[in-house]
Every structure is written in C-alpha cells, then in structure tokens.
C-alpha atoms as a PDB file:
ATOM      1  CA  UNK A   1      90.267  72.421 115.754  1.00  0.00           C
ATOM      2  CA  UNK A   2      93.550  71.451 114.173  1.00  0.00           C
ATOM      3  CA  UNK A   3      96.010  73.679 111.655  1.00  0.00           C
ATOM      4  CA  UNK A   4      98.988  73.261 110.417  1.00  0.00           C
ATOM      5  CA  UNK A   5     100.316  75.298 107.786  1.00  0.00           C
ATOM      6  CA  UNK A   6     103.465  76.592 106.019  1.00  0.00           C
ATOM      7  CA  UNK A   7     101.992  80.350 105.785  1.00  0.00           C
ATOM      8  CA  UNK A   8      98.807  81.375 107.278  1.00  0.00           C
ATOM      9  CA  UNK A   9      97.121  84.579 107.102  1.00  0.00           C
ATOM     10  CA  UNK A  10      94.721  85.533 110.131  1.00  0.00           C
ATOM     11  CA  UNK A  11      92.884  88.153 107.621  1.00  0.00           C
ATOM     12  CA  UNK A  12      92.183  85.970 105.311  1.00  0.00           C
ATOM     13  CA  UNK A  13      88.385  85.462 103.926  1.00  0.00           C
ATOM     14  CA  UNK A  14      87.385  82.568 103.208  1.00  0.00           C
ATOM     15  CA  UNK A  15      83.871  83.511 100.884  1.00  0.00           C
ATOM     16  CA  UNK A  16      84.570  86.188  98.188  1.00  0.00           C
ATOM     17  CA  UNK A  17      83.362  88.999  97.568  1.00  0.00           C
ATOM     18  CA  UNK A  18      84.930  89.553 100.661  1.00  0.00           C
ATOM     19  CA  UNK A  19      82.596  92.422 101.244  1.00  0.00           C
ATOM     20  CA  UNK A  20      79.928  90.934 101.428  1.00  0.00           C
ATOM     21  CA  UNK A  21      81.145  88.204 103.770  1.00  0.00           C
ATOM     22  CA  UNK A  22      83.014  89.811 106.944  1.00  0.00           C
ATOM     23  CA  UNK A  23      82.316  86.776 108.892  1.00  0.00           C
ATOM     24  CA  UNK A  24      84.276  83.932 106.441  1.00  0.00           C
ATOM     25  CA  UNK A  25      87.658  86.230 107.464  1.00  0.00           C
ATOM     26  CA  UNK A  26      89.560  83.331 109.149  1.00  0.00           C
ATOM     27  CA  UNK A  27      90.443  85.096 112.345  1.00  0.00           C
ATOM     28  CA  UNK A  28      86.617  86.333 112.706  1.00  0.00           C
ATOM     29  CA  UNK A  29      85.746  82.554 112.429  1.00  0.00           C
ATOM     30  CA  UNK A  30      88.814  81.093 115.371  1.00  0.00           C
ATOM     31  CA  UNK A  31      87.138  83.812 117.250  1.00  0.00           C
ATOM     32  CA  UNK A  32      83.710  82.717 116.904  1.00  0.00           C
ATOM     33  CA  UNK A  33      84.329  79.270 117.495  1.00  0.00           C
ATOM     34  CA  UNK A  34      86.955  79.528 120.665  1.00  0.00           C
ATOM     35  CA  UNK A  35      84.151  82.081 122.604  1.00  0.00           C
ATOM     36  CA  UNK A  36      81.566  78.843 121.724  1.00  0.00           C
ATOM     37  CA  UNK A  37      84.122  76.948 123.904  1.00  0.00           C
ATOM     38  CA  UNK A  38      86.023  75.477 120.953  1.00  0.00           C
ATOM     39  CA  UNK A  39      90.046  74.609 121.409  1.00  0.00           C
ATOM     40  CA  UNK A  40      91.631  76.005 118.657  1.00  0.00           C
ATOM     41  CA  UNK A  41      95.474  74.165 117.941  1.00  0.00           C
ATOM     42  CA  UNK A  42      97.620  75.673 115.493  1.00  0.00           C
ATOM     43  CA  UNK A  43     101.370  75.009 114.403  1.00  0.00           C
ATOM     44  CA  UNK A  44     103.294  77.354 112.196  1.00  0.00           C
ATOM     45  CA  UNK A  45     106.295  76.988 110.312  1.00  0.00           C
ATOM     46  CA  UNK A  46     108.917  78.780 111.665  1.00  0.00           C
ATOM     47  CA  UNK A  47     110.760  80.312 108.599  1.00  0.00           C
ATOM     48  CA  UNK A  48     113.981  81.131 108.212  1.00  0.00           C
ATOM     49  CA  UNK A  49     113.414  85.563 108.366  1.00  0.00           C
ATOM     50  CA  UNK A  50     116.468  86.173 105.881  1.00  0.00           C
ATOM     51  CA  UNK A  51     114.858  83.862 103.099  1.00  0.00           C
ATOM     52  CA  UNK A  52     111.285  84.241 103.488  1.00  0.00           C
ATOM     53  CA  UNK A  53     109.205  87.221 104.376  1.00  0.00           C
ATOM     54  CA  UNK A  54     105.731  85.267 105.685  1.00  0.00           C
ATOM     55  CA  UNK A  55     106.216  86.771 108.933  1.00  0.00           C
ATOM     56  CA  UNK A  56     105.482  83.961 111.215  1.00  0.00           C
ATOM     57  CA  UNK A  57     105.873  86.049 114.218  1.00  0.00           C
ATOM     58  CA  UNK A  58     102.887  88.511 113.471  1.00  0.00           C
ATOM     59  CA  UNK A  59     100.933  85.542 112.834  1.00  0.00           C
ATOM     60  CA  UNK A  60     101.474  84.036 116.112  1.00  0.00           C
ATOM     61  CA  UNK A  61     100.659  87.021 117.694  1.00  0.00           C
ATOM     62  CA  UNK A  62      97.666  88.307 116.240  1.00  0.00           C
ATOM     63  CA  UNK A  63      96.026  84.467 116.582  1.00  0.00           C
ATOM     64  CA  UNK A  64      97.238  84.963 120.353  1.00  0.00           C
ATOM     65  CA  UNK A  65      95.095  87.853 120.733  1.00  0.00           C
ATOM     66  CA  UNK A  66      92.021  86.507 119.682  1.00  0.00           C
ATOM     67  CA  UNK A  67      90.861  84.038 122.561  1.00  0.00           C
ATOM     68  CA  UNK A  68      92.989  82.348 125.124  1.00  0.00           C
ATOM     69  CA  UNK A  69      91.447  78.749 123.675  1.00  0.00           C
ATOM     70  CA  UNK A  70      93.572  79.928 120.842  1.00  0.00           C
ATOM     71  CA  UNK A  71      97.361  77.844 121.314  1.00  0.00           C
ATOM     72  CA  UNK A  72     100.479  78.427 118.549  1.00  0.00           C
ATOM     73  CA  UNK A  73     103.630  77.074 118.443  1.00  0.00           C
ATOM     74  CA  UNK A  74     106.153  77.711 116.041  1.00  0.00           C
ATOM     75  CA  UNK A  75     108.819  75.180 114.468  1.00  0.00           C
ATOM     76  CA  UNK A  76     111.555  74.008 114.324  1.00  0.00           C
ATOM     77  CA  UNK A  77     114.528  75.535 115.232  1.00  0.00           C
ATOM     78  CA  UNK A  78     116.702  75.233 112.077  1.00  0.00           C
ATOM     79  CA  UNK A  79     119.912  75.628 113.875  1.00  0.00           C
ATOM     80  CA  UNK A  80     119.092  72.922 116.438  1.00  0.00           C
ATOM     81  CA  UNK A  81     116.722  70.435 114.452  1.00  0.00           C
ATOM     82  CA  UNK A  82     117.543  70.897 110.232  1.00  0.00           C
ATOM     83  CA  UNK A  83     113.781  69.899 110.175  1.00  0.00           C
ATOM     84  CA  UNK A  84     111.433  71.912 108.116  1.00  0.00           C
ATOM     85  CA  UNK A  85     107.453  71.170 107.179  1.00  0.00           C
ATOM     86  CA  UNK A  86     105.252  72.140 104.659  1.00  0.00           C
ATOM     87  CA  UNK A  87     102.202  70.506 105.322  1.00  0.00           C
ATOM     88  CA  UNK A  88      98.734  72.182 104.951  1.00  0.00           C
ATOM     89  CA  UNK A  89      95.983  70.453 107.475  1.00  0.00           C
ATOM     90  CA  UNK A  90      92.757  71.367 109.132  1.00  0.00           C
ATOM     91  CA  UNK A  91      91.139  68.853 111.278  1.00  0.00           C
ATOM     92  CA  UNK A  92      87.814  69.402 112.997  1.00  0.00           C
ATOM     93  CA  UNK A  93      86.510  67.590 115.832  1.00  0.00           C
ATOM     94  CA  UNK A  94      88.178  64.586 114.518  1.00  0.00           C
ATOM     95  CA  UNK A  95      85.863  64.130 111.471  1.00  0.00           C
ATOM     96  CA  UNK A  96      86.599  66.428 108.946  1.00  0.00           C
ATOM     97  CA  UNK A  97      90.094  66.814 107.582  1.00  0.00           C
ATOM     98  CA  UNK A  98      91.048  69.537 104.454  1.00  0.00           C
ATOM     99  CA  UNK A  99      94.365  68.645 103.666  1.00  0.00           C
ATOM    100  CA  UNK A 100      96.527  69.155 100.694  1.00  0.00           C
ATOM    101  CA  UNK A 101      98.682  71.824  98.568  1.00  0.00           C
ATOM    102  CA  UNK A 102      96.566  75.427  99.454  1.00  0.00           C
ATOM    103  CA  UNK A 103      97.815  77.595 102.486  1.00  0.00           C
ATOM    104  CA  UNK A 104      95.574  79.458 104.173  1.00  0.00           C
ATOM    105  CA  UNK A 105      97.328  82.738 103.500  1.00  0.00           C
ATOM    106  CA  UNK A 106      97.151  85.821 100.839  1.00  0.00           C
ATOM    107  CA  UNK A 107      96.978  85.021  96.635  1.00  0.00           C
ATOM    108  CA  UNK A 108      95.989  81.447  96.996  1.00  0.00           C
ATOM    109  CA  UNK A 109      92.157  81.834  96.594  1.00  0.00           C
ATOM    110  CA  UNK A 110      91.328  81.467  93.062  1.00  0.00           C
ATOM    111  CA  UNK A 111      88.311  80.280  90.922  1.00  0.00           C
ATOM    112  CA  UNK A 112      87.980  78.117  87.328  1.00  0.00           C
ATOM    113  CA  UNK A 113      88.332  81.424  85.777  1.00  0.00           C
ATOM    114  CA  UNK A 114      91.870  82.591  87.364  1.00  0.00           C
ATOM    115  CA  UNK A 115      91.365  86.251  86.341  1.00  0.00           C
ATOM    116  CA  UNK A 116      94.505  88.449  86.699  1.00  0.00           C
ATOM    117  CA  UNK A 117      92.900  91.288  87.578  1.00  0.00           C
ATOM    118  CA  UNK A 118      90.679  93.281  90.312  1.00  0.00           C
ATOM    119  CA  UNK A 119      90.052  96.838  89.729  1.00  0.00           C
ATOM    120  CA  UNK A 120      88.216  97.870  92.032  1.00  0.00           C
ATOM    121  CA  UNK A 121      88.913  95.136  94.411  1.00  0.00           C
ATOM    122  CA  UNK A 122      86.433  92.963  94.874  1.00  0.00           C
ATOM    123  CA  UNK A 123      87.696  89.431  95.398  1.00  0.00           C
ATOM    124  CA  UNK A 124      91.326  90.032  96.447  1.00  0.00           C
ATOM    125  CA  UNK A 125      91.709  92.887  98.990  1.00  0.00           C
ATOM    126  CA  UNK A 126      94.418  94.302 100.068  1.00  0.00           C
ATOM    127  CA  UNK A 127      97.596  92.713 100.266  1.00  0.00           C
ATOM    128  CA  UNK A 128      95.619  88.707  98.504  1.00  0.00           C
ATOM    129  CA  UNK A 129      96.065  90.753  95.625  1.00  0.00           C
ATOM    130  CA  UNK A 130      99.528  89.043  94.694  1.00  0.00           C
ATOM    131  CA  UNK A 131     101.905  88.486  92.725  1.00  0.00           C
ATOM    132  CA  UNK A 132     105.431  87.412  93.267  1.00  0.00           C
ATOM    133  CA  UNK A 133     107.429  87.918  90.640  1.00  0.00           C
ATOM    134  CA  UNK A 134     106.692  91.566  90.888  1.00  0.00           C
ATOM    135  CA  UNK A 135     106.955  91.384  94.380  1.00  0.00           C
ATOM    136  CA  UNK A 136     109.149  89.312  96.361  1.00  0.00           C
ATOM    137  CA  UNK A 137     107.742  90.215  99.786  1.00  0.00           C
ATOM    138  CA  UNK A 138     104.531  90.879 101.541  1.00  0.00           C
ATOM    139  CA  UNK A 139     105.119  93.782 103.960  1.00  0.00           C
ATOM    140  CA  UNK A 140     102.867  96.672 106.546  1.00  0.00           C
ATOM    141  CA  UNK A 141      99.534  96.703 106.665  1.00  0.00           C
ATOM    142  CA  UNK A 142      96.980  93.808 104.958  1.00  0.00           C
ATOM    143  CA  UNK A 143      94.866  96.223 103.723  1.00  0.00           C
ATOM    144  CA  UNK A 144      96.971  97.998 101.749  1.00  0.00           C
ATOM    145  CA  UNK A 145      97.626  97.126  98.015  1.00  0.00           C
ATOM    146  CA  UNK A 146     101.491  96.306  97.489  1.00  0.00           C
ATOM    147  CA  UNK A 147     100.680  96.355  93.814  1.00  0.00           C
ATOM    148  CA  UNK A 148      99.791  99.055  91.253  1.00  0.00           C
ATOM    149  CA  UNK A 149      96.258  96.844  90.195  1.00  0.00           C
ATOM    150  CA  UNK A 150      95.798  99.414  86.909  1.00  0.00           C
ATOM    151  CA  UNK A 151      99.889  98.275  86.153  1.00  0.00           C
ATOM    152  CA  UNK A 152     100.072  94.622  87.348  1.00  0.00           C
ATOM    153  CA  UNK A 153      98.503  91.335  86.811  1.00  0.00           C
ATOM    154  CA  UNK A 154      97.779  88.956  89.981  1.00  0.00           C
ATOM    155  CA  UNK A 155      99.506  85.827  89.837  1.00  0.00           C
ATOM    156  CA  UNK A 156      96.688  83.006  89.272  1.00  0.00           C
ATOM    157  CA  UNK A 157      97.196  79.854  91.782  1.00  0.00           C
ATOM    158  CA  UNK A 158      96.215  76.347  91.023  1.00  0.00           C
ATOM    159  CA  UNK A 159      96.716  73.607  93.583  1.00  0.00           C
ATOM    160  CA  UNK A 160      94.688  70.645  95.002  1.00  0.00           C
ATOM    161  CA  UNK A 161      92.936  70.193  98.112  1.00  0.00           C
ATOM    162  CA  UNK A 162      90.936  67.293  99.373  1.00  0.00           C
ATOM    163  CA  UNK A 163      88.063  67.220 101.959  1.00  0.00           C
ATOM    164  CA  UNK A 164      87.669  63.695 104.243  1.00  0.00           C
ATOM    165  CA  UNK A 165      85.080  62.415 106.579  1.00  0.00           C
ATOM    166  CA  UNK A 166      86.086  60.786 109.935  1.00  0.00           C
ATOM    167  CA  UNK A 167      87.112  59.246 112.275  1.00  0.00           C
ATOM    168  CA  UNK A 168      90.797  60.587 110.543  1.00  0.00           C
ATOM    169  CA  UNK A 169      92.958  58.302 112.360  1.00  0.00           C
ATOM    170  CA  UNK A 170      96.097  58.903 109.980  1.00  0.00           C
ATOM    171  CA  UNK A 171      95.186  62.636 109.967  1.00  0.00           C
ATOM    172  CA  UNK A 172      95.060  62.719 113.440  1.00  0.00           C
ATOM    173  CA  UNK A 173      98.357  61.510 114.028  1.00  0.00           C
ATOM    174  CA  UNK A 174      99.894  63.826 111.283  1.00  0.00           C
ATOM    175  CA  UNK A 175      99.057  66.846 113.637  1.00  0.00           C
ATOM    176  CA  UNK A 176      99.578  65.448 116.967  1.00  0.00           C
ATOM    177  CA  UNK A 177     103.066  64.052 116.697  1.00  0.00           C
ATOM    178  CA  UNK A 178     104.505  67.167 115.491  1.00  0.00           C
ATOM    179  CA  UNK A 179     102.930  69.497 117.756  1.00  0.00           C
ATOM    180  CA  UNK A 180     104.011  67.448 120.542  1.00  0.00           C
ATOM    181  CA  UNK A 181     107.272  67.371 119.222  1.00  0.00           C
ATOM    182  CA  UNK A 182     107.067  71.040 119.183  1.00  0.00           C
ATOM    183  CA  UNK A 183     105.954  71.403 122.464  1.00  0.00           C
ATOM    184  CA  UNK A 184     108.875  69.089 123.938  1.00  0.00           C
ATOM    185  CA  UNK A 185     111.206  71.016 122.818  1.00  0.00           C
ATOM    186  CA  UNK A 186     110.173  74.460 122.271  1.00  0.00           C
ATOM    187  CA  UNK A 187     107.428  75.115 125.547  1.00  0.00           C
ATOM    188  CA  UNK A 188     108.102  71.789 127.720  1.00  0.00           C
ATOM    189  CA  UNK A 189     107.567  74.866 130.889  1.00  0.00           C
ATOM    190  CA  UNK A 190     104.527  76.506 129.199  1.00  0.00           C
ATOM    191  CA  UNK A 191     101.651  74.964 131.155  1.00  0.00           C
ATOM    192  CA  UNK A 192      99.063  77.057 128.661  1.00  0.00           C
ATOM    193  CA  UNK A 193     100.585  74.853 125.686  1.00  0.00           C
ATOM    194  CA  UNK A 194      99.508  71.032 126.223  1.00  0.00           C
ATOM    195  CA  UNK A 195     100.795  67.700 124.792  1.00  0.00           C
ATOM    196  CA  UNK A 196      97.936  66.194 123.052  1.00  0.00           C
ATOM    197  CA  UNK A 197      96.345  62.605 123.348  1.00  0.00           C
ATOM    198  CA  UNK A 198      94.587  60.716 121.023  1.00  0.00           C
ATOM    199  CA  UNK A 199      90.902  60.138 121.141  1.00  0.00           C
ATOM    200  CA  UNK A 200      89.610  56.623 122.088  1.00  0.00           C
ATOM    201  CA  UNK A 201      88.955  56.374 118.173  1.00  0.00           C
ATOM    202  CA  UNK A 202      92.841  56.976 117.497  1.00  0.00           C
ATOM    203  CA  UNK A 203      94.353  55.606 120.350  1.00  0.00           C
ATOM    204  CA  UNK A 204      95.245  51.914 118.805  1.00  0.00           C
ATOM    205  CA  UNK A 205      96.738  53.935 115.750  1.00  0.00           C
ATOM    206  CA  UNK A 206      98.416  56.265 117.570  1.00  0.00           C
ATOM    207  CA  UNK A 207     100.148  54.335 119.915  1.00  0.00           C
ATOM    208  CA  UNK A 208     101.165  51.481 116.745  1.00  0.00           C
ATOM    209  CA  UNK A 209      98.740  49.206 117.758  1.00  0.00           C
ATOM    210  CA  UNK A 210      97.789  46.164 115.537  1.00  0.00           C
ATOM    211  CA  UNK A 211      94.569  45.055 116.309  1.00  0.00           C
ATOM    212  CA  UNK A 212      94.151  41.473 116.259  1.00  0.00           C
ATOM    213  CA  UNK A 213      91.152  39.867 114.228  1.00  0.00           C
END
C-alpha cells in the first residue's frame, strides 16, 4: 500500500456513523492489513510548523507505532530543497489507485447533503467537526470538540476524487520517485526505510522505456 498526502489523519473513519463502524478508522485498517503481512508506504508533507498547524510530526509517529511494516518519511526540507507537494494518492497492490483533491485528514468527509451541523455527534467526531474560519488550528486531543457545535456551523467540503483500475503505471511512478527522492536525501543510512523498484508491469515506464512495436 501506497499514500501520499498533504495532511493525513491516523483517526480518521472512513464509514460514518463512525460509531457504528470502529473498524473503517484509518489507523485500525494500516493495522489490520500490515499484521496480514501487508507493506504499508506512506510520505507526508513536511509543513512548514510556523504556517500550518497539521502536525506532521504526530502523524509520523502514531503511524510508526502501529506495525513495523508501517514506513513514513517526511518531505522536503524547505530550507535545503524549496520543493513542496500536495498530492493526494493511494495505491494498492498496484491496481487500484484513489487519487485526486480529498486528504485523508479531519473535515473533509462530506455527503450530497453538506449539513453544517452535528449535535450530538454522529458523523463528525471530535476534532472532523471543522471549521476554519472559526478556527485556524487543530490542536490536543482528536476526540475532543475544538468547536462550540450548539454555536458554530461545520465548514462543508466539496472536492473530487477519482478511483482507477490497474496495472497504474503513471500512478506508480508518481509515488515511487518521490519517496525515493525522500529517502536519498532524508534516510540514505536508515536500512528500515527502502528505495523502491518498480514491478515487472512498470518497469519499461519507469525506467523511460519506449517499447518498440
């Protein structure tokens, strides 16, 4: 498994009401899968702390605790690189790709309905009930509300995603090359964190490889 993301959110769920699925919570489901056996690849983007307040760090962390199949990396260094990424990819096994404009982090899940409110919560716990412009950072503990629900409105999101079926090529690449990047030059020492190669399926397109016809 393959994700890249600007912000991610290990307590996320994924089903809603959220009560009533425990195991959709995204760091229940890495867990799951890397005790099946599953490697589990994920690359964060390493924000600049005095700007933004996604906490990158904690993230790291807590997805560090969860299974040692579980590897993070962080980037880039702005000082050093002046490279940033926002890209939002998950890439399973190769054949299924999500990719497009939805983190997987607190008040983006949303339905046709986008309802402002939640009192008493039962589609956005905790801190997924957002809003930012009466909040301009997300702060302690997840499950705690950092709004007043009976005062404020949640922000509604709308965004596109796309699902598509492999082999994912193009996709492929679009993790890889900045992960091993990242690994170059942030954990080139760090024998736990591995450069990746391409499947046979990807190899030709990896490596800029015209086949011939």
């Amino acid at each position: 498994i393959f994700i890249t993301d600007w912000w991610l959110c290990p307590e996320l769920y994924l089903r809603r009401p959220f009560h009533l699925h425990a195991s959709s919570r995204l760091d229940a489901l890495l867990e799951a899968r890397a005790k099946q056996g599953v490697q589990i690849y994920i690359l964060l983007y390493k924000e600049v702390a005095l700007a933004l307040k996604i906490n990158s760090v904690y993230t790291k962390r807590r997805l560090l605790n969860i299974h040692e199949n579980v590897k993070v990396l962080r980037y880039p260094d702005h000082f050093s690189t002046g490279v940033s990424h926002h890209e939002k990819i998950v890439i399973v096994d190769n054949q299924v790709c999500y990719i497009g404009g939805l983190d997987l982090c607190f008040g983006r899940y949303d339905n046709p309905k986008h309802e402002i409110g939640d009192f008493p919560p039962l589609i956005w716990p905790g801190k997924d009930y957002y809003n930012p412009r009466n909040l301009s950072q997300i702060l302690g503990r997840y499950k705690k509300d950092e709004l007043d629900r009976s005062k404020y409105p949640r922000m509604p999101w709308h965004d596109v995603h796309c699902a598509s079926l492999g082999p994912l090529a193009v996709m492929w690449k679009a993790f890889v090359q900045p992960w091993n990047f990242a690994k170059r030059n942030k954990a080139p020492n760090e024998q736990a964190i591995p450069l990746l190669m391409p499947p046979p399926t990807c190899y030709s397109h990896y490596m800029g490889i015209t086949e011939e016809k």
